[in-house]
Protein backbone atom coordinates (compact mmCIF):
# COMPACT_ATOMS: atom_id res chain seq x y z
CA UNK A 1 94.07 106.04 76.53
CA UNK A 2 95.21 107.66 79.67
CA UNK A 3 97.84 110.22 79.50
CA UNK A 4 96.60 112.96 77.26
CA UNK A 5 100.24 112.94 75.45
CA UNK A 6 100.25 109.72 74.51
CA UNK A 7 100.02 108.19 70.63
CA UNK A 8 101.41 104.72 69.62
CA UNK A 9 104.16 104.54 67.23
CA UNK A 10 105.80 102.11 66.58
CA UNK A 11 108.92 101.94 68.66
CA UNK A 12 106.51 100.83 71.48
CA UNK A 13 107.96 97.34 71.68
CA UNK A 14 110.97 98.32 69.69
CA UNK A 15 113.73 95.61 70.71
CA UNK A 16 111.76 93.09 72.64
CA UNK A 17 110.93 90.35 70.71
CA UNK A 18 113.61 88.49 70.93
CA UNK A 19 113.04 88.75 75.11
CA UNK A 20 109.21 88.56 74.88
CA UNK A 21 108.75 84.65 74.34
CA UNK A 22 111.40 84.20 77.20
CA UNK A 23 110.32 86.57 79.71
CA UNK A 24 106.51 86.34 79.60
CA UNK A 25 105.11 83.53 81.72
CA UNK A 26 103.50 80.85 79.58
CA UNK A 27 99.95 80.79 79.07
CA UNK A 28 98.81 77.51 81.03
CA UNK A 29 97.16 74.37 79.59
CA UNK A 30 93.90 75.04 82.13
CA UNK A 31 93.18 78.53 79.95
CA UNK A 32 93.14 76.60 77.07
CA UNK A 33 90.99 73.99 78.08
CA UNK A 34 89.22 76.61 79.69
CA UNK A 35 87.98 78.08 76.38
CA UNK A 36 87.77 74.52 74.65
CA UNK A 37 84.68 73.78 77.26
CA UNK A 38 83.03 76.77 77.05
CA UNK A 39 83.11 77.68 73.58
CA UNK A 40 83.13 73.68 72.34
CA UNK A 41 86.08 74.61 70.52
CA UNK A 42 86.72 71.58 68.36
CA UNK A 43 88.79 72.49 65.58
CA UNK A 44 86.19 73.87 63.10
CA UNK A 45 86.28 77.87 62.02
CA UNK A 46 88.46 80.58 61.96
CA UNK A 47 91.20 82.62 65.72
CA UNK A 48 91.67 86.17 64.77
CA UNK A 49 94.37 87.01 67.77
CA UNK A 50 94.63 90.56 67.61
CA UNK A 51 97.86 92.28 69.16
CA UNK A 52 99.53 88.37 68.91
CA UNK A 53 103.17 89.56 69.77
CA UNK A 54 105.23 86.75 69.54
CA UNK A 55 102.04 84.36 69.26
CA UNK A 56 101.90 83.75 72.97
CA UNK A 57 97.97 82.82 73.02
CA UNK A 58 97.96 82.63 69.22
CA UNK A 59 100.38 79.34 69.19
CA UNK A 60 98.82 77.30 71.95
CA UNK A 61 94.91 78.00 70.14
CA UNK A 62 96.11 77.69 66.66
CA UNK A 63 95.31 73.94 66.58
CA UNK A 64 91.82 74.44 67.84
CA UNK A 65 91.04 75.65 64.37
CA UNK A 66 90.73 75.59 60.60
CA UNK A 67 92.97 78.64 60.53
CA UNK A 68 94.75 80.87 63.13
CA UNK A 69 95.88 84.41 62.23
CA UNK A 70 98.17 86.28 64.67
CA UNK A 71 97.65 90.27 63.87
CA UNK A 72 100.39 92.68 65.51
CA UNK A 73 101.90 96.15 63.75
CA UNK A 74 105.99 94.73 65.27
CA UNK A 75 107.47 92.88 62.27
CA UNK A 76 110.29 91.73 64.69
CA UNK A 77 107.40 90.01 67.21
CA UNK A 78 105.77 88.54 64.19
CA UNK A 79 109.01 86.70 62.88
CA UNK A 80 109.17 85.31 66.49
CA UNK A 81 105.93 84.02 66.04
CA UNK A 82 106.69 82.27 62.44
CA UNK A 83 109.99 81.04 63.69
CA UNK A 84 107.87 79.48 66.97
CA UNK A 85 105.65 78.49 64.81
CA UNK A 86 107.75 76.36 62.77
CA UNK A 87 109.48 75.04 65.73
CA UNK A 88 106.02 73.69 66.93
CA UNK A 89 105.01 72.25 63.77
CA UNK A 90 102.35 74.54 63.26
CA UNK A 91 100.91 74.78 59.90
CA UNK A 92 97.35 76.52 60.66
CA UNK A 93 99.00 79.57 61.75
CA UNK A 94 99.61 83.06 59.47
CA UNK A 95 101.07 85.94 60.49
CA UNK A 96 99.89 90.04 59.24
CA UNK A 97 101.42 92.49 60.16
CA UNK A 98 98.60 95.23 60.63
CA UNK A 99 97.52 97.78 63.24
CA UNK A 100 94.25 96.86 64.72
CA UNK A 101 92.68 100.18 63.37
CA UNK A 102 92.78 99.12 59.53
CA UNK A 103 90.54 96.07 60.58
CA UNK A 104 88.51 94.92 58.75
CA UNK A 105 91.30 94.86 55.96
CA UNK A 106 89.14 91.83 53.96
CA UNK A 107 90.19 89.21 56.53
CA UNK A 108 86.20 87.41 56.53
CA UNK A 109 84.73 85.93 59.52
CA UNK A 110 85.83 84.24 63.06
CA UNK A 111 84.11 82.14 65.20
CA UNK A 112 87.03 83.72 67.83
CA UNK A 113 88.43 87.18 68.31
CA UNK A 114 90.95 87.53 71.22
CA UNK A 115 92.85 90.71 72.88
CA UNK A 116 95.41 89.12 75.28
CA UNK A 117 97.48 91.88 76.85
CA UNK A 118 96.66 94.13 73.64
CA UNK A 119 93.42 95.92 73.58
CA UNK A 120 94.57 99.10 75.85
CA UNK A 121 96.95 100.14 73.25
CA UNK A 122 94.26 100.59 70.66
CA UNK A 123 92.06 102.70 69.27
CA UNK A 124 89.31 100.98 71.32
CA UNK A 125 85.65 101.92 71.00
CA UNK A 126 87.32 101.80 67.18
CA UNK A 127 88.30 98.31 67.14
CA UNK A 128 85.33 97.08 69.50
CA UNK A 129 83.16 97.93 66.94
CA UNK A 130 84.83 96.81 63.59
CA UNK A 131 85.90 93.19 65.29
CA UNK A 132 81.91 92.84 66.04
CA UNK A 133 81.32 92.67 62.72
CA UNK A 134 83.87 90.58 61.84
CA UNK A 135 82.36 87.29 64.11
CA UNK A 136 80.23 84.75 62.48
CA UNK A 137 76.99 83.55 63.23
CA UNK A 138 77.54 82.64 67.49
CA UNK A 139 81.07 84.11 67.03
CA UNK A 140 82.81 84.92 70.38
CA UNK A 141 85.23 88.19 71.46
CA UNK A 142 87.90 87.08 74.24
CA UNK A 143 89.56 89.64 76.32
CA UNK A 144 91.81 88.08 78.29
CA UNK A 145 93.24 89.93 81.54
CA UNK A 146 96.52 89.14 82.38
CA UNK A 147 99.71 89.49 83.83
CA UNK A 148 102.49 87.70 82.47
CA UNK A 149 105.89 89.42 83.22
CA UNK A 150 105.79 88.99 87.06
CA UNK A 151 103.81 87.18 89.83
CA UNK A 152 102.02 88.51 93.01
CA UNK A 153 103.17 89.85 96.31
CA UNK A 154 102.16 87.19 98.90
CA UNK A 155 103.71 85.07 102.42
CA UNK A 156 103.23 81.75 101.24
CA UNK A 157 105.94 79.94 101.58
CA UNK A 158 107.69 79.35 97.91
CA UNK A 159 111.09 76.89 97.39
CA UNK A 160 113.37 79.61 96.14
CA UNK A 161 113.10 83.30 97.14
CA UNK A 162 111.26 85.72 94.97
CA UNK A 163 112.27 87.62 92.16
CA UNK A 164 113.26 91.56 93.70
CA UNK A 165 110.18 92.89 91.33
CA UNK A 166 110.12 96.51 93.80
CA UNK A 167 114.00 96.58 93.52
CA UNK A 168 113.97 95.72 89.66
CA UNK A 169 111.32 98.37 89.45
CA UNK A 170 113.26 101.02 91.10
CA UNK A 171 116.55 100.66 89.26
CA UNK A 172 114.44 100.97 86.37
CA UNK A 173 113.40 104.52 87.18
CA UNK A 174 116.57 105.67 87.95
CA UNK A 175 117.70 105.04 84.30
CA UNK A 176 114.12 106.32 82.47
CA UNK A 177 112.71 108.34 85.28
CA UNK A 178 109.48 108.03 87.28
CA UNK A 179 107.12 108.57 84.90
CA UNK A 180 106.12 104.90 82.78
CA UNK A 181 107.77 105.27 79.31
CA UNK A 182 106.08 103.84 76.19
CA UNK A 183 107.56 104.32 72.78
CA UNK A 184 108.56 107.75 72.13
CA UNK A 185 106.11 109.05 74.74
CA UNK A 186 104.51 108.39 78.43
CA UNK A 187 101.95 107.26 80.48
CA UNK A 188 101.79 109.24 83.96
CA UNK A 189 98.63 107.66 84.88
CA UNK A 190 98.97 103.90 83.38
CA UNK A 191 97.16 102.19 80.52
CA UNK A 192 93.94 102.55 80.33
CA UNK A 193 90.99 100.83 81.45
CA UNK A 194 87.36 100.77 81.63
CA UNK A 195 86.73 97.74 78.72
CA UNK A 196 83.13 96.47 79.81
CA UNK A 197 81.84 99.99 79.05
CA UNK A 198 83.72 99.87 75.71
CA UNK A 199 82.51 96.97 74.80
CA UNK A 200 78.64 97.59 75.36
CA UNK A 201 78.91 100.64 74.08
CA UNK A 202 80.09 98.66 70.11
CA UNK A 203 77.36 96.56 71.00
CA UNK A 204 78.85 93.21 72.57
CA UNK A 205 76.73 92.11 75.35
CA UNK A 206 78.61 89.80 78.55
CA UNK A 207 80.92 88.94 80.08
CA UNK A 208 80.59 85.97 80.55
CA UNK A 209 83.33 85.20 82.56
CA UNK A 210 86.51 82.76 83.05
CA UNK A 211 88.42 82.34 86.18
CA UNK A 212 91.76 80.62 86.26
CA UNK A 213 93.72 80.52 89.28
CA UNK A 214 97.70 81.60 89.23
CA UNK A 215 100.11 78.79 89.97
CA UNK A 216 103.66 78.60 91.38
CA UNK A 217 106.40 78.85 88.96
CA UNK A 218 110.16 78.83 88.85
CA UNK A 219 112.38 81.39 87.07
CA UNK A 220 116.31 81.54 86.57
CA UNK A 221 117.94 85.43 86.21
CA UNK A 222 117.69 85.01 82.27
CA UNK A 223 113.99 84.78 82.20
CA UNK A 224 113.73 87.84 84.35
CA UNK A 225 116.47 89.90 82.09
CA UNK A 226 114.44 89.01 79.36
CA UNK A 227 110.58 90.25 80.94
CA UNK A 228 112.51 93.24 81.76
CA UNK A 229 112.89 93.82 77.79
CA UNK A 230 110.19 92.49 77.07
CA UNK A 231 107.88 95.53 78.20
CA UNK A 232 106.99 98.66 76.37
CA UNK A 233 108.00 100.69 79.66
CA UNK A 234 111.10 99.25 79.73
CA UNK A 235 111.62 98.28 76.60
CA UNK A 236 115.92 97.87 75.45
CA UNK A 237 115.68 100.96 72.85
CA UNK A 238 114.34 103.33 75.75
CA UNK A 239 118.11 102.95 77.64
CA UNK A 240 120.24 104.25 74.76
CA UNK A 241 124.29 104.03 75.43
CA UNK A 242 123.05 102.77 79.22
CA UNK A 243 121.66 99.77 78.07
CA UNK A 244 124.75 97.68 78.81
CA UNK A 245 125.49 99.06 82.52
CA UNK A 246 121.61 99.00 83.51
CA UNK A 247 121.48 95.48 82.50
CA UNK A 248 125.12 94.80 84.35
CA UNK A 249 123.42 96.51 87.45
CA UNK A 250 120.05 93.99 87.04
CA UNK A 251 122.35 91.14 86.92
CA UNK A 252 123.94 91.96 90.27
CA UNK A 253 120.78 93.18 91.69
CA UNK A 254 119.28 89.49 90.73
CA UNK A 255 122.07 87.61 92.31
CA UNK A 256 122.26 89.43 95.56
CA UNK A 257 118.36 87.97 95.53
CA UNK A 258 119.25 84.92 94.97
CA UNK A 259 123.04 83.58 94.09
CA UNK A 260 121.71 80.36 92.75
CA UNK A 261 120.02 82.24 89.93
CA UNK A 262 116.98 80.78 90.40
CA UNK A 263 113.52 81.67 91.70
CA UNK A 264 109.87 81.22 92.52
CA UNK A 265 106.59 83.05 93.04
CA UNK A 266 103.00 83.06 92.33
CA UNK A 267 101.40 83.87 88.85
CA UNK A 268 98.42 86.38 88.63
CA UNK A 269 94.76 84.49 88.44
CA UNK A 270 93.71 85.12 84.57
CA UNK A 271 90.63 86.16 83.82
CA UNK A 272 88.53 86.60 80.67
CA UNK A 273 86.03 87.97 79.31
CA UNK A 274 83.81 86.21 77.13
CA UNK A 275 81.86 88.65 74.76
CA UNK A 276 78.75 88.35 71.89
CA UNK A 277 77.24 90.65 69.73
């Protein structure tokens, strides 16, 4: 993990499940029937989504298999997960709450393991190596890079201005400071990288890789409230008393963007990883 400093606890996401679902862009159909073709994903075995949140990949995979288990350490994002689950009529789903790190925990085999948006925040040559011996026989590890809380900077031409992302950004440090909060510590230099090594190193060998190509969305002010909250750096415990008067100052910030309250802009291309033991 970068930032010497840093250890998780668990007030990392403390407060933003109930934004997360809201504020995080959708995962789209194409990524799902990305995966179905190359992996011939056709209902049989076992999803271990590790780091699930509010079961944002979990959900739309779950009926690709005989079982789907969504593994996060938030109890709060995991009851968003059941209660989405139920809404969806989702019966192959279950939910443990877990950290990563006391994987294998008896859980069996999976013919897919997937870090969406998770694996940085773990223990990871760790994990890498415990969740390669937890695939069956031709058993696959996803990673899937993404960015879900905001779209790219471009010129194209979009039907309703773009959501103030720098601006938002900048208010945001003048209520936790410039250095990226997470939990109860920080991250001066950003989450960590470098996975392909990781991976190699517990033995995987890939990627191969999946491209998916961002698409243009629109957004009203209460989705982009919400993917404020809904990230560890910014996360609603992290503003104490000023919770309430940064959010009034986001609102106004968001409608002198764009009075109609609504907006559009590009979503990041996904990419993932496709890794084997």
């Amino acid at each position: 993990m970068s930032g010497d400093t840093w250890e998780w606890d668990a007030s990392l996401y403390s407060g933003s499940a109930a934004y997360y679902a809201r504020g995080r862009l959708a995962y789209p159909k194409a990524l799902v029937d990305a995966l179905v073709s190359e992996l011939r994903l056709d209902g049989s075995g076992r999803l271990l989504d590790v780091g699930c949140g509010p079961g944002s990949l979990t959900l739309p995979l779950a009926g690709l298999f005989e079982e789907a288990i969504g593994l996060d350490a938030d109890r709060d994002m995991l009851d968003q997960a059941e209660r989405s689950a139920a809404e969806a009529g989702i019966r192959t789903a279950r939910w443990l709450r877990l950290r990563a790190e006391e994987l294998p925990a008896g859980l069996g085999t999976f013919r897919l393991v997937t870090f969406a948006q998770s694996f940085h925040w773990l223990d990871r040559p760790k994990v890498a190596a415990v969740v390669r011996g937890m695939l069956a026989d031709g058993g696959v590890c996803a990673h899937v890079h993404a960015t879900t809380h905001q779209g790219v900077e471009s010129d194209a031409e979009l039907p309703h201005p773009r959501p103030p992302h720098s601006a938002i950004g900048a208010l945001v440090r003048e209520y936790l400071g410039p250095v990226r909060r997470a939990g109860r510590g920080c991250l001066p230099q950003g989450t960590a990288s470098g996975e392909d090594e990781i991976y190699r190193a517990a033995g995987f060998t890939g990627p191969r890789r999946i491209e998916i190509p961002g698409r243009v969305v629109t957004r009203v002010t209460e989705d982009l409230v919400a993917a404020v909250f809904s990230l560890s750096s910014s996360a609603p415990h992290l503003f104490g008393d000023d919770r309430a008067e940064f959010e009034t100052e986001l609102r106004r910030l968001l409608h002198r963007a764009s009075p109609s309250g609504v907006f559009s802009e590009q979503t990041h291309d996904i990419a993932v990883g496709l890794w084997q033991p």
